[in-house]
N, C-alpha and C. Protein backbone atom coordinates (compact mmCIF):
# COMPACT_ATOMS: atom_id res chain seq x y z
N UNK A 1 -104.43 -27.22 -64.02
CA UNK A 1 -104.47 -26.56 -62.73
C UNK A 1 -104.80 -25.10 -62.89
N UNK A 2 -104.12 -24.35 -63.76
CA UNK A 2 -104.56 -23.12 -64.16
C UNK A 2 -105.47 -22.80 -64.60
N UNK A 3 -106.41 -23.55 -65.36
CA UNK A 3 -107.71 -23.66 -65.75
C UNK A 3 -108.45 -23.63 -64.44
N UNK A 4 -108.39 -24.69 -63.76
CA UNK A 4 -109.38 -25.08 -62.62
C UNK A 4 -109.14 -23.44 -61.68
N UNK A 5 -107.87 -22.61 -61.21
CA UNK A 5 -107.88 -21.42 -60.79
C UNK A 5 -108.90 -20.34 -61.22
N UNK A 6 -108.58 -20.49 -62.41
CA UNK A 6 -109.50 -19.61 -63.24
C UNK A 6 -110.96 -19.61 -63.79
N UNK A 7 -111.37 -20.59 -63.25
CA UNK A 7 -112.86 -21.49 -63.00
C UNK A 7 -113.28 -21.02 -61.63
N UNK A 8 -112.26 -20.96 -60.65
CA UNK A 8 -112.87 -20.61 -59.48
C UNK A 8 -112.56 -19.52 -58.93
N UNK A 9 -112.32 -18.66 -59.35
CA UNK A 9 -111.95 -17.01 -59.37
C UNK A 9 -113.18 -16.27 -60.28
N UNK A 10 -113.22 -17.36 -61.28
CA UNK A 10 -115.00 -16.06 -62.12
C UNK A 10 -115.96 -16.67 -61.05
N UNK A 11 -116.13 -17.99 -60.43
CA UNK A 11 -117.19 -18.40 -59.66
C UNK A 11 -117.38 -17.40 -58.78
N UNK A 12 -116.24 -16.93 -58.03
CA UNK A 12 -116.28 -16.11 -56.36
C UNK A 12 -116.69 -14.49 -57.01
N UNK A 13 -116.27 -14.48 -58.27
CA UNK A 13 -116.89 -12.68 -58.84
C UNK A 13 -118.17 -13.30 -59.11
N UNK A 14 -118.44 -13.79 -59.46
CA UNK A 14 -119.84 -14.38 -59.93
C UNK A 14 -120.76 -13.81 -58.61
N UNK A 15 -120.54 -14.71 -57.41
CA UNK A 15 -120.96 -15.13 -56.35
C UNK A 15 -121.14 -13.16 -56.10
N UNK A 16 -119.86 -12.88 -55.65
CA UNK A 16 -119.89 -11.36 -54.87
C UNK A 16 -120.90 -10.49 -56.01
N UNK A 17 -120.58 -10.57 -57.57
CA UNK A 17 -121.36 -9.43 -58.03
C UNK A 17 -123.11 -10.16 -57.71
N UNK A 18 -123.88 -11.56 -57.54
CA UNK A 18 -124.88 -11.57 -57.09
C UNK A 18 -125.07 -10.86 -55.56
N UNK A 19 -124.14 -10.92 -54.82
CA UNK A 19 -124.28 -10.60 -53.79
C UNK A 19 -124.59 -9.28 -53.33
N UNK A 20 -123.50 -8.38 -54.37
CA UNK A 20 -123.94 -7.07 -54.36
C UNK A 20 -125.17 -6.44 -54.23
N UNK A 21 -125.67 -7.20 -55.89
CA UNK A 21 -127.12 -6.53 -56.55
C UNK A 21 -128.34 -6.84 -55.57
N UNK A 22 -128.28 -7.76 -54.75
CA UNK A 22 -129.29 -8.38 -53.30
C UNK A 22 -128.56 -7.24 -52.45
N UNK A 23 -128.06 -7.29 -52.42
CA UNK A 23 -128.12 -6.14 -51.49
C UNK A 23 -128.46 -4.88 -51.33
N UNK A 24 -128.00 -4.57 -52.89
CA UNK A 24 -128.64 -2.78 -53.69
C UNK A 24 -130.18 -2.76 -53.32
N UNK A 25 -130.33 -4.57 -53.67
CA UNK A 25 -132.31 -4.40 -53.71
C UNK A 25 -132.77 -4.54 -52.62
N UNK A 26 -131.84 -4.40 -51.31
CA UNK A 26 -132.47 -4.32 -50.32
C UNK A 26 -131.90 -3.68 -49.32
N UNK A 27 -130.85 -2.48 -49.58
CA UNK A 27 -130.39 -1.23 -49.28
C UNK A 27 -131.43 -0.52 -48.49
N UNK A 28 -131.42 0.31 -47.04
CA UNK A 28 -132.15 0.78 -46.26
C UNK A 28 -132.50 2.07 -47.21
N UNK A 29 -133.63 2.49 -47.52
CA UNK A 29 -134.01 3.48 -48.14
C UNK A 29 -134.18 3.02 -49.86
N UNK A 30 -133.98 2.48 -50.04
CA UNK A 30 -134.45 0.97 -51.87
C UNK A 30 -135.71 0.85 -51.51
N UNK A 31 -136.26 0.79 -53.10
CA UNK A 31 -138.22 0.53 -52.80
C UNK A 31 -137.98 -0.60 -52.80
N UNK A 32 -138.76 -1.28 -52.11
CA UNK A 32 -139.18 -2.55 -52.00
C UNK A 32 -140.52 -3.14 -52.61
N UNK A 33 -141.13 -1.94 -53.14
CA UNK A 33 -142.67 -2.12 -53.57
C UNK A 33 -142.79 -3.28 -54.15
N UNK A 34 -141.51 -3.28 -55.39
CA UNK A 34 -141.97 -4.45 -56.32
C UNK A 34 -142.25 -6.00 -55.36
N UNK A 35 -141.00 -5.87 -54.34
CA UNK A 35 -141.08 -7.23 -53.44
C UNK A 35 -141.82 -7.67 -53.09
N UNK A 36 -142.58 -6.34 -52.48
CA UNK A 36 -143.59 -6.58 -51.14
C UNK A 36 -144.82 -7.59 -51.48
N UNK A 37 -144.81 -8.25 -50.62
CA UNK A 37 -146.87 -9.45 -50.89
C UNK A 37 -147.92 -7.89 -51.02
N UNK A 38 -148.68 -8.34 -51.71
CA UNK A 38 -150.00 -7.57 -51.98
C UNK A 38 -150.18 -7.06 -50.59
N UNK A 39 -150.92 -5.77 -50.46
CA UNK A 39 -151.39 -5.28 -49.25
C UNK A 39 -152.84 -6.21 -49.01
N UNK A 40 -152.82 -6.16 -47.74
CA UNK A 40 -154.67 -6.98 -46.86
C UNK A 40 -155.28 -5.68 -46.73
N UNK A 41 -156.78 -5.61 -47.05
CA UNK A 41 -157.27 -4.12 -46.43
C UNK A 41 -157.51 -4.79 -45.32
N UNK A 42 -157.12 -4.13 -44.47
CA UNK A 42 -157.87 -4.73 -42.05
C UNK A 42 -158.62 -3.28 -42.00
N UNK A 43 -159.01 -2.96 -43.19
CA UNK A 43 -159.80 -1.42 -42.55
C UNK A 43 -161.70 -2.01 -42.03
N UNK A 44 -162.15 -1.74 -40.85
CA UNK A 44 -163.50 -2.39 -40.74
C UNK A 44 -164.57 -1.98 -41.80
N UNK A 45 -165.15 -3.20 -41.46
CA UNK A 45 -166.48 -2.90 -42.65
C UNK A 45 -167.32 -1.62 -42.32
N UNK A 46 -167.58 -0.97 -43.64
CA UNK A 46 -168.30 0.67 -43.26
C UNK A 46 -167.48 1.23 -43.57
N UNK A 47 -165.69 1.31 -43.39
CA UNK A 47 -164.97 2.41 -43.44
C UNK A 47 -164.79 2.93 -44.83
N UNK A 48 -164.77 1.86 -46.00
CA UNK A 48 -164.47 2.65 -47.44
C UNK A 48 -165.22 3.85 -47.78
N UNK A 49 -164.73 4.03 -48.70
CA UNK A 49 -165.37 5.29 -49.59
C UNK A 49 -167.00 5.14 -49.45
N UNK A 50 -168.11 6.25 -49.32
CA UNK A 50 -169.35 5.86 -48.76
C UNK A 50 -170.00 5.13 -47.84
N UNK A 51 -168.58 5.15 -46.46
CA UNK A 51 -169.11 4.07 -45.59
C UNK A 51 -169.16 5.11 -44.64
N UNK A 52 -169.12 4.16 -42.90
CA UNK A 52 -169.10 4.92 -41.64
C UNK A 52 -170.40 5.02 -40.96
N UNK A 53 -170.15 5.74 -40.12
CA UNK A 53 -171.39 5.96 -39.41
C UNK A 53 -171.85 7.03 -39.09
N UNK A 54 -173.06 7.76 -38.29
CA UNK A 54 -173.85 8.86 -38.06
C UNK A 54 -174.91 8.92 -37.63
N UNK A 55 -175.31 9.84 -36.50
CA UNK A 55 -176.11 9.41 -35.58
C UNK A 55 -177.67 10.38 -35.92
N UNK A 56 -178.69 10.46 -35.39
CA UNK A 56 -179.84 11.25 -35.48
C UNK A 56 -180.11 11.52 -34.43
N UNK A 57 -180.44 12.28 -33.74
CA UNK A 57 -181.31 12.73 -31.82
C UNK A 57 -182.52 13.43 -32.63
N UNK A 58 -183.47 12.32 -32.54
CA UNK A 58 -184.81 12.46 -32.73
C UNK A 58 -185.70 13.43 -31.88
N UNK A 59 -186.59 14.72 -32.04
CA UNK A 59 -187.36 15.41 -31.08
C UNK A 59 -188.88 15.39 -32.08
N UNK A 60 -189.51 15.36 -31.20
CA UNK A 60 -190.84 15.91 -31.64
C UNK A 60 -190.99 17.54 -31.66
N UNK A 61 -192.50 17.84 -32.23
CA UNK A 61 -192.63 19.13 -32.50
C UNK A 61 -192.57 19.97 -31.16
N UNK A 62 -192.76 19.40 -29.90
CA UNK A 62 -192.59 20.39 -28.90
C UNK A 62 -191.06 20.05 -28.59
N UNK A 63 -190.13 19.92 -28.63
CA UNK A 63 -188.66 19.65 -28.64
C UNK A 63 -188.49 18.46 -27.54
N UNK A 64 -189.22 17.50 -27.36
CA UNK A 64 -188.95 16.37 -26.27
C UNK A 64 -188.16 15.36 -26.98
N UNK A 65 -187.12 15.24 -26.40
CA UNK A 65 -186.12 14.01 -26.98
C UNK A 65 -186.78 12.67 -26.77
N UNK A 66 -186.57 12.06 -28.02
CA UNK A 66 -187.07 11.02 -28.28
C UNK A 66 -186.33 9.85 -28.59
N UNK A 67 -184.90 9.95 -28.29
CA UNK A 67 -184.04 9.28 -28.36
C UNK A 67 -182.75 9.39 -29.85
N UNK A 68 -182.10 8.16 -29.71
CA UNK A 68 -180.70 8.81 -31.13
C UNK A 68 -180.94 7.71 -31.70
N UNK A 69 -180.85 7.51 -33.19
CA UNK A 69 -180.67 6.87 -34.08
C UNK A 69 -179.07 6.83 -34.38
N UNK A 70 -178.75 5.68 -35.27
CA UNK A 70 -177.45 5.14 -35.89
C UNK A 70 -178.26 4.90 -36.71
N UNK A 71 -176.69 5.58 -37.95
CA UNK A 71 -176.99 5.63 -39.38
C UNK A 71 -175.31 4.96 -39.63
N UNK A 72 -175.64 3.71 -39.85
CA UNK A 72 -174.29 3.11 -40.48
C UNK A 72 -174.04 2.15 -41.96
N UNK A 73 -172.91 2.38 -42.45
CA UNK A 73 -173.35 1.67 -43.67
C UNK A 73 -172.93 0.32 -43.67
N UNK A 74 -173.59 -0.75 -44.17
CA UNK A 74 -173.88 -2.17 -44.01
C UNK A 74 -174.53 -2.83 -45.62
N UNK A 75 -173.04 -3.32 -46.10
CA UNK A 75 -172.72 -3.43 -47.40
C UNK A 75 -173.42 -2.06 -48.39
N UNK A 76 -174.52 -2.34 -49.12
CA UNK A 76 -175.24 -1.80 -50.22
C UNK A 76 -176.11 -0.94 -49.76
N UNK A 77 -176.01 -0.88 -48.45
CA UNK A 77 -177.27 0.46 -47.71
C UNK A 77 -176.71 0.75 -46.66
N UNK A 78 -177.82 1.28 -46.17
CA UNK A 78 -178.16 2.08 -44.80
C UNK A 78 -179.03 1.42 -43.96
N UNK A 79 -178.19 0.84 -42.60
CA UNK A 79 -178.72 0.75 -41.56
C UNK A 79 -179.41 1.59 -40.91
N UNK A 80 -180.53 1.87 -40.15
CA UNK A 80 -180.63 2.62 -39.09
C UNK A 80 -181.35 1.54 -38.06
N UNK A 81 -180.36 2.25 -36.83
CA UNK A 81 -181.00 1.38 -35.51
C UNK A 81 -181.21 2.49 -34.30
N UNK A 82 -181.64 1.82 -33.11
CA UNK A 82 -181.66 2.56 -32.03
C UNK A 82 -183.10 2.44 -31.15
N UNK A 83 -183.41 2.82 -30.15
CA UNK A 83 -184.44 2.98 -29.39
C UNK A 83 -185.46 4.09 -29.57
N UNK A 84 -186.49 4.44 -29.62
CA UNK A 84 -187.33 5.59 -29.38
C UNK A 84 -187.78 5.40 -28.73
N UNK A 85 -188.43 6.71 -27.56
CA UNK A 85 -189.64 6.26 -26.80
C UNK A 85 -190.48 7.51 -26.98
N UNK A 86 -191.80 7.53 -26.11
CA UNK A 86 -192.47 9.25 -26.45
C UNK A 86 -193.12 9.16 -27.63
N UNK A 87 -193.35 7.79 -28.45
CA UNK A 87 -194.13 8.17 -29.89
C UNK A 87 -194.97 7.37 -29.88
N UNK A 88 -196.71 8.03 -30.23
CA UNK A 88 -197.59 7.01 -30.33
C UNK A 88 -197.52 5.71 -30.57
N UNK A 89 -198.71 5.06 -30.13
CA UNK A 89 -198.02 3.50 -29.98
C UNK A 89 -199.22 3.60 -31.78
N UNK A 90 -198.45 2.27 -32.24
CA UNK A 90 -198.84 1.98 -33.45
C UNK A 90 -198.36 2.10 -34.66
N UNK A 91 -198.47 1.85 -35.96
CA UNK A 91 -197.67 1.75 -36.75
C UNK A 91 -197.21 3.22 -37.64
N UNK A 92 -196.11 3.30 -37.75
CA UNK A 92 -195.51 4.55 -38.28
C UNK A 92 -194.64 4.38 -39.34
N UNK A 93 -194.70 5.20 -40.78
CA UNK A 93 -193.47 5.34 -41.34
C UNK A 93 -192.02 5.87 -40.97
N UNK A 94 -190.88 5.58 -40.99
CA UNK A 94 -189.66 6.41 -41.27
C UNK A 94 -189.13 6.41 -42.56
N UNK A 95 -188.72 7.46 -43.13
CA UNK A 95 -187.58 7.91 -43.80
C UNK A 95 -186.27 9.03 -43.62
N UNK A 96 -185.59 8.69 -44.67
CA UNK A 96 -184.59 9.89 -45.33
C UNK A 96 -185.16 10.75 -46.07
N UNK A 97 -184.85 11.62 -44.92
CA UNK A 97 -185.29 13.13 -46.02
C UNK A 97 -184.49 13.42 -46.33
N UNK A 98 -183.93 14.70 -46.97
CA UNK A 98 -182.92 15.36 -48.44
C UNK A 98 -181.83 16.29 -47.17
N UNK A 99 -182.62 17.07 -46.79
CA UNK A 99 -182.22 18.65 -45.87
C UNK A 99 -182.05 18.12 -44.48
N UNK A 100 -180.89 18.71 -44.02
CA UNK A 100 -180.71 18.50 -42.50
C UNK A 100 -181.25 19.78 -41.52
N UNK A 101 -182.37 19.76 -41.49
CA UNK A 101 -183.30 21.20 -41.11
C UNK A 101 -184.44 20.08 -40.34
N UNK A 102 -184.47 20.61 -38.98
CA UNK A 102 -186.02 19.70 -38.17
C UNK A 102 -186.91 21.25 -37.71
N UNK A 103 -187.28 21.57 -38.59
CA UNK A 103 -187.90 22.79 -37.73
C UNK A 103 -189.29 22.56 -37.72
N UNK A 104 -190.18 22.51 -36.20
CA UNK A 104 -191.34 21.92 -36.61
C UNK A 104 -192.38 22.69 -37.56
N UNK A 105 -193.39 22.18 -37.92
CA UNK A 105 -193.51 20.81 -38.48
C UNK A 105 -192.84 19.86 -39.25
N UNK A 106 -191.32 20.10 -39.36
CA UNK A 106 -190.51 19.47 -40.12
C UNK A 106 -190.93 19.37 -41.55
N UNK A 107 -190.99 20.44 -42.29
CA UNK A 107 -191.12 20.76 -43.71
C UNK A 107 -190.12 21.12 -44.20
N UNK A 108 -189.38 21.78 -43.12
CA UNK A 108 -188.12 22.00 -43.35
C UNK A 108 -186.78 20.58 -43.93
N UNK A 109 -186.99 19.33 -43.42
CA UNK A 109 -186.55 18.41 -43.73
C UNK A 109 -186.72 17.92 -44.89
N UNK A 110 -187.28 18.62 -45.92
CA UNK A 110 -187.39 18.36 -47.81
C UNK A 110 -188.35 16.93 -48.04
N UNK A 111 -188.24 17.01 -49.00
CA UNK A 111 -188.53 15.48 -49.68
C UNK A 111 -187.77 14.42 -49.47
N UNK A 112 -188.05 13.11 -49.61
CA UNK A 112 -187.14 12.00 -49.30
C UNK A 112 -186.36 12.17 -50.35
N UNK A 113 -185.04 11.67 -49.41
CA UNK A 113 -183.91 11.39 -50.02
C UNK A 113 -184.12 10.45 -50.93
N UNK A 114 -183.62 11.28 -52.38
CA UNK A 114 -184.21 10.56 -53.67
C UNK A 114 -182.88 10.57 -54.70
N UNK A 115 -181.93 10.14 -54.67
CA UNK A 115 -180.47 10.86 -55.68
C UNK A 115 -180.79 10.12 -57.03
N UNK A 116 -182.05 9.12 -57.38
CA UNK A 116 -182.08 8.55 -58.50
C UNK A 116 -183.16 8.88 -58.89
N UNK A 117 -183.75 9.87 -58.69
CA UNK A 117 -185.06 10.27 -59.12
C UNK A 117 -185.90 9.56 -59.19
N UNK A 118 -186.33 8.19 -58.18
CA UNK A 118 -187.11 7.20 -58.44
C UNK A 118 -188.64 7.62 -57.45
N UNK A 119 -189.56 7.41 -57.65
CA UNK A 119 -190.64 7.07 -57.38
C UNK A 119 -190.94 6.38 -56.44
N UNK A 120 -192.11 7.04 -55.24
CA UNK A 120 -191.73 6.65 -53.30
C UNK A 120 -192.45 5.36 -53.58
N UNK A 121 -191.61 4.08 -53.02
CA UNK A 121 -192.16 2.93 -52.46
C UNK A 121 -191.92 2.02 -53.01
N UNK A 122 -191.50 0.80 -51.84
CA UNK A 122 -190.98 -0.36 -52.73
C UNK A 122 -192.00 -1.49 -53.30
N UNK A 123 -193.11 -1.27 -53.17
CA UNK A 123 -194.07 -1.53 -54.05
C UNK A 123 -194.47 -0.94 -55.27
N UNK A 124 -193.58 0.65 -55.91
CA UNK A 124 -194.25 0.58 -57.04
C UNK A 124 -193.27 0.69 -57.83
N UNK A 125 -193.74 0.13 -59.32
CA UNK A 125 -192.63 -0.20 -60.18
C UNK A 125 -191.78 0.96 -60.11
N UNK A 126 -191.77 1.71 -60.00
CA UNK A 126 -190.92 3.22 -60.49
C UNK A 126 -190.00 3.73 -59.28
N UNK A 127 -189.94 2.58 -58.47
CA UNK A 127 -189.46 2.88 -56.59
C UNK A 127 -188.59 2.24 -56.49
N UNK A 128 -188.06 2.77 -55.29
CA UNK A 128 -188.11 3.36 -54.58
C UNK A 128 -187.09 4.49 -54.34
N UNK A 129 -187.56 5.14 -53.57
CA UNK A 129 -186.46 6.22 -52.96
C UNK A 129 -185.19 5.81 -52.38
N UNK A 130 -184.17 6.10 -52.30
CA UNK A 130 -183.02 5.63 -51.56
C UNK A 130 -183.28 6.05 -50.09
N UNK A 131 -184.20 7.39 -49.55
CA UNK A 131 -184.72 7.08 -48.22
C UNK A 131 -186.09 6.14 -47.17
N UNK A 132 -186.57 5.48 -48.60
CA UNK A 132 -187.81 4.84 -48.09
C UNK A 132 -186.96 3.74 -47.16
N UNK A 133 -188.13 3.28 -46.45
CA UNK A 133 -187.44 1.64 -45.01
C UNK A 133 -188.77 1.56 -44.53
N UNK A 134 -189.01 0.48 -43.94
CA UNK A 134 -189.62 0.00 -43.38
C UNK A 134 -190.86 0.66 -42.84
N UNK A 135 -192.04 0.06 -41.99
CA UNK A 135 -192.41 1.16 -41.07
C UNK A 135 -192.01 0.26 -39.33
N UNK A 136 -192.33 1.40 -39.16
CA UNK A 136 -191.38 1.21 -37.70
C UNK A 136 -192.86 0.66 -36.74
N UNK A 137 -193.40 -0.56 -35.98
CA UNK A 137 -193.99 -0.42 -34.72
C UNK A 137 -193.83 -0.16 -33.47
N UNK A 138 -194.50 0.81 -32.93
CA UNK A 138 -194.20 1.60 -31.49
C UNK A 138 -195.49 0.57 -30.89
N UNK A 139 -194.86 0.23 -29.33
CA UNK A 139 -195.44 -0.34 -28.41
C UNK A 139 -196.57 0.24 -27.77
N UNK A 140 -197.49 -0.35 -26.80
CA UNK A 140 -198.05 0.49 -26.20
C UNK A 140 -197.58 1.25 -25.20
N UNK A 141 -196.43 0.89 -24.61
CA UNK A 141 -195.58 1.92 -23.96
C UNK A 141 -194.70 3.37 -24.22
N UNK A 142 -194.86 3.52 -25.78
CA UNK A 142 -194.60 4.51 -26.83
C UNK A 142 -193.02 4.04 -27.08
N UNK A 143 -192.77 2.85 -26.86
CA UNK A 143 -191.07 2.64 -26.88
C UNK A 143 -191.33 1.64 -28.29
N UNK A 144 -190.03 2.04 -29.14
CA UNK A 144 -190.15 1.02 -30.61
C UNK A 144 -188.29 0.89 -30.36
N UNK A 145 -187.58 -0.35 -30.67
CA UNK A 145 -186.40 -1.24 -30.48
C UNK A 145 -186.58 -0.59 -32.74
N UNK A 146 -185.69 0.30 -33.00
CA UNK A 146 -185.59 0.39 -34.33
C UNK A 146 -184.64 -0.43 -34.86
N UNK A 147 -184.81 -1.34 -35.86
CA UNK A 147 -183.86 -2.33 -36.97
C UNK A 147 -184.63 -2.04 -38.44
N UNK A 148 -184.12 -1.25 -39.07
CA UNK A 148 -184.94 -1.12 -40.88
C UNK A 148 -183.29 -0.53 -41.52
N UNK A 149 -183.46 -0.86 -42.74
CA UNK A 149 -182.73 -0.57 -43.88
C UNK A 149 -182.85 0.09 -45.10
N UNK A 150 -182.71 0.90 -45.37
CA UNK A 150 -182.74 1.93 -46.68
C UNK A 150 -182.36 0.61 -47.69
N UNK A 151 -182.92 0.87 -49.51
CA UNK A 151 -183.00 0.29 -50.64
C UNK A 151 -181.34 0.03 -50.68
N UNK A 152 -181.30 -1.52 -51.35
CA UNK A 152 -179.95 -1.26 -52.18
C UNK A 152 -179.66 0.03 -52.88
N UNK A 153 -178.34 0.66 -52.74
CA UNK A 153 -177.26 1.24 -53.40
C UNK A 153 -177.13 2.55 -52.77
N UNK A 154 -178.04 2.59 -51.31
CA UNK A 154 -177.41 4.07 -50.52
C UNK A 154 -176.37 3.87 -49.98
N UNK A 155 -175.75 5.09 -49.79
CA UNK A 155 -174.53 5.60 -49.29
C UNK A 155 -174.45 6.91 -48.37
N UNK A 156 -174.31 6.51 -47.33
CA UNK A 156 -173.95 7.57 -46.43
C UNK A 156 -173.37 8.81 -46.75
N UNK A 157 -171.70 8.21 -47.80
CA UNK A 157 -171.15 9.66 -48.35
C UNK A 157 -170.68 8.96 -49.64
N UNK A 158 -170.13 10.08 -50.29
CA UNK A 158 -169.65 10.08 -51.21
C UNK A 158 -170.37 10.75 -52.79
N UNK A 159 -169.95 9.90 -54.07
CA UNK A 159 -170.83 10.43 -54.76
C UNK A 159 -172.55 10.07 -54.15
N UNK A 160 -173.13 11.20 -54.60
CA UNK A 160 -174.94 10.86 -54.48
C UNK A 160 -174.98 9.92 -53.12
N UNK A 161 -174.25 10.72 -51.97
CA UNK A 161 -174.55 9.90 -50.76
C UNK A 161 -174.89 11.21 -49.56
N UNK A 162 -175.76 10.66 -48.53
CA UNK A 162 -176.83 11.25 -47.82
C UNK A 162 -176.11 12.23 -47.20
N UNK A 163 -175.18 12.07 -46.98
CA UNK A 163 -174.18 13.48 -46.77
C UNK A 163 -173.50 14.48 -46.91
N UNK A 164 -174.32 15.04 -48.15
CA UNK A 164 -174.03 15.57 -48.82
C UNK A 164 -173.91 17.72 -48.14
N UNK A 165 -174.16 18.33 -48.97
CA UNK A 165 -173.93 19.68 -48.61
C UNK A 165 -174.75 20.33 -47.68
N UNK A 166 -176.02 19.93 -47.81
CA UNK A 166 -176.86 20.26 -47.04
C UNK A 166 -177.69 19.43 -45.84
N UNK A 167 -176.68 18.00 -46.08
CA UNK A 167 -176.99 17.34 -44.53
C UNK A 167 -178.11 16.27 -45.11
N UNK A 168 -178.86 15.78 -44.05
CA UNK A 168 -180.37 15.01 -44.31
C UNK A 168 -181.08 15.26 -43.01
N UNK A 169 -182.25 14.22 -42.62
CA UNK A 169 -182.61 13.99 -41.70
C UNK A 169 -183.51 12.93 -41.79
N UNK A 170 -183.64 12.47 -40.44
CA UNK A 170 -185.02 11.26 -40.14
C UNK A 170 -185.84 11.77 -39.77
N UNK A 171 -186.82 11.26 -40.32
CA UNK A 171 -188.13 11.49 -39.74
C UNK A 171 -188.87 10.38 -39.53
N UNK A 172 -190.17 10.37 -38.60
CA UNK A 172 -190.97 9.89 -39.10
C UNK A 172 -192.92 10.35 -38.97
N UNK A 173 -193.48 9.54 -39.28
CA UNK A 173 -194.62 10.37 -39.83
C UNK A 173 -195.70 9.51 -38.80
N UNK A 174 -196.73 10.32 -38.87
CA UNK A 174 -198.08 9.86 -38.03
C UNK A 174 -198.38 8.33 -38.51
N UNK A 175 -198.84 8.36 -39.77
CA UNK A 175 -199.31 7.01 -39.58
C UNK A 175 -197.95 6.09 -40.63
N UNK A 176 -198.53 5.03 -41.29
CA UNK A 176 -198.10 4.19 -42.18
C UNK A 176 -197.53 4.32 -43.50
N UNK A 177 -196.48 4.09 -43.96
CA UNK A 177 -196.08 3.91 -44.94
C UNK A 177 -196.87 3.07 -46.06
N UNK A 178 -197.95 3.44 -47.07
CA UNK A 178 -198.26 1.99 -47.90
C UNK A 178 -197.63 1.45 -49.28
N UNK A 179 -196.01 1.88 -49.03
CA UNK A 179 -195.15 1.68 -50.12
C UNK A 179 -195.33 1.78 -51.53
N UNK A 180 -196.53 2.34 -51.86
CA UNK A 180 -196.84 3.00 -53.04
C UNK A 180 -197.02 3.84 -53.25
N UNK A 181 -197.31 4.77 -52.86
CA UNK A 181 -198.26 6.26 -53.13
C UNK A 181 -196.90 7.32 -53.17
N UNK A 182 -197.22 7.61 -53.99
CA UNK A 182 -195.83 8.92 -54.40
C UNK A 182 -196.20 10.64 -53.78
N UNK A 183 -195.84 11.33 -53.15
CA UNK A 183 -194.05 11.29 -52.73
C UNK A 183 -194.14 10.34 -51.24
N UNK A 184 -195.55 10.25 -50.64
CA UNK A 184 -194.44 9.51 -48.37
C UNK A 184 -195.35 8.68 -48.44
N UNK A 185 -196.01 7.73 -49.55
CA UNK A 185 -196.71 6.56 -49.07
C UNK A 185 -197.95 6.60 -48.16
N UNK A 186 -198.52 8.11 -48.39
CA UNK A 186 -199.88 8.31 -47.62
C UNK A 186 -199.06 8.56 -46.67
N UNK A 187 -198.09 8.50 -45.72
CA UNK A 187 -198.21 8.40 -44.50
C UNK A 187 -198.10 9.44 -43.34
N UNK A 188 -199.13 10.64 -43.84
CA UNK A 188 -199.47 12.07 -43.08
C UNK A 188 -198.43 12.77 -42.38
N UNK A 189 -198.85 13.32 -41.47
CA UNK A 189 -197.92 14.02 -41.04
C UNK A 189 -196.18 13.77 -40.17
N UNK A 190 -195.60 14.66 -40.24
CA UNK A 190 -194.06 14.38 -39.96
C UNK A 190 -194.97 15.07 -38.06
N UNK A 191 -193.92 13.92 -37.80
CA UNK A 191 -194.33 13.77 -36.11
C UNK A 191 -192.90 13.96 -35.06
N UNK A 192 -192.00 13.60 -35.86
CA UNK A 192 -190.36 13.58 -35.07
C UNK A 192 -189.50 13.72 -36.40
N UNK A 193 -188.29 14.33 -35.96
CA UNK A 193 -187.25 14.39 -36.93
C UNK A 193 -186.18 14.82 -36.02
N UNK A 194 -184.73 14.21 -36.88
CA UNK A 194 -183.14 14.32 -36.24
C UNK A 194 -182.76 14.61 -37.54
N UNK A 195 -181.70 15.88 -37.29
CA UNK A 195 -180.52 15.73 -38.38
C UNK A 195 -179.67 15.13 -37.88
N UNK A 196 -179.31 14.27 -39.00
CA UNK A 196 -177.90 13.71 -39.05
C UNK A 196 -176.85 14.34 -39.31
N UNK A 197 -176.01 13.98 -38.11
CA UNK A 197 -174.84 14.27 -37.47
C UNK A 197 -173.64 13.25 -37.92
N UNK A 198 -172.43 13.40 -38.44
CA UNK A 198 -171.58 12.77 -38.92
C UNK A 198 -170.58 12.84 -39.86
């Protein structure tokens, strides 16, 4: 009988000192870190490091608004979208330039945005620029619906991303992009440009 007492007297210390230590580990102001389930990122796509968004308000050389571009990031690049109107109808290059400066003739807007020192156009082996995309077609109504994408591995910000100290800008140029020709692909003169804002 004294045995069996003493069997169930270490059980109930047993019991209380587990009880304690659950409780120490979960004392209001106790980290819980170790406990906790892994964190979920719910942050939206674009928001990490080199993501987000940023806009352009495109003018030509006499200052007529020509509408705003979106500059958002979408996985491994750069989106740009948006409406233009006011620009010859027919086919046109856009890029990323370096400098956030539109002063006409927009020379002020640098060279394309280049952070890998590569060679303009995605046709030539040594290419492309991280600001080369598409060329854009304008209607005969001078209105173009913009959808093009900058090369895998741009970045809006961060390291070697378009947002850097001195800004960027869009442009785009009189005629065609022919994705080879080093530095704008032949494609003459700068006709509209926006700094990006963001």
């Amino acid at each position: 009988m004294r045995t069996a007492r003493i069997a169930l007297v270490a059980s109930c210390v047993w019991i209380a000192a587990c009880g304690s230590d659950r409780k120490a580990e979960t004392a209001p102001g106790a980290d819980t870190t170790a406990m906790a389930p892994a964190a979920t990122d719910t942050s939206a796509p674009g928001t990490a490091a080199g993501g987000g968004s940023a806009t352009a308000a495109l003018k030509d050389a006499a200052g007529n608004d020509l509408g705003t571009l979106t500059l958002a990031q979408a996985g491994q690049a750069i989106q740009v979208s948006g409406t233009l109107h006011g620009l010859p109808p027919g086919t046109h290059a856009i890029h990323l330039h370096q400098t956030g400066q539109c002063q006409p003739p927009f020379k002020s807007a640098g060279g394309h945005w280049n952070p890998t020192n590569a060679k303009h156009g995605t046709k030539n082996p040594q290419g492309p620029h991280m600001g080369d995309m598409p060329n854009i077609e304008v209607g005969a109504d001078s209105t173009v619906n913009v959808q093009v994408s900058t090369p895998p591995g741009a970045m809006l910000r961060g390291a070697n991303g378009l947002l850097d100290a001195d800004g960027a800008a869009v442009v785009v140029h009189a005629g065609a992009d022919d994705y080879t020709t080093d530095p704008a692909g032949a494609a003459g003169d700068r006709i509209a440009c926006g700094v990006v804002q963001g």
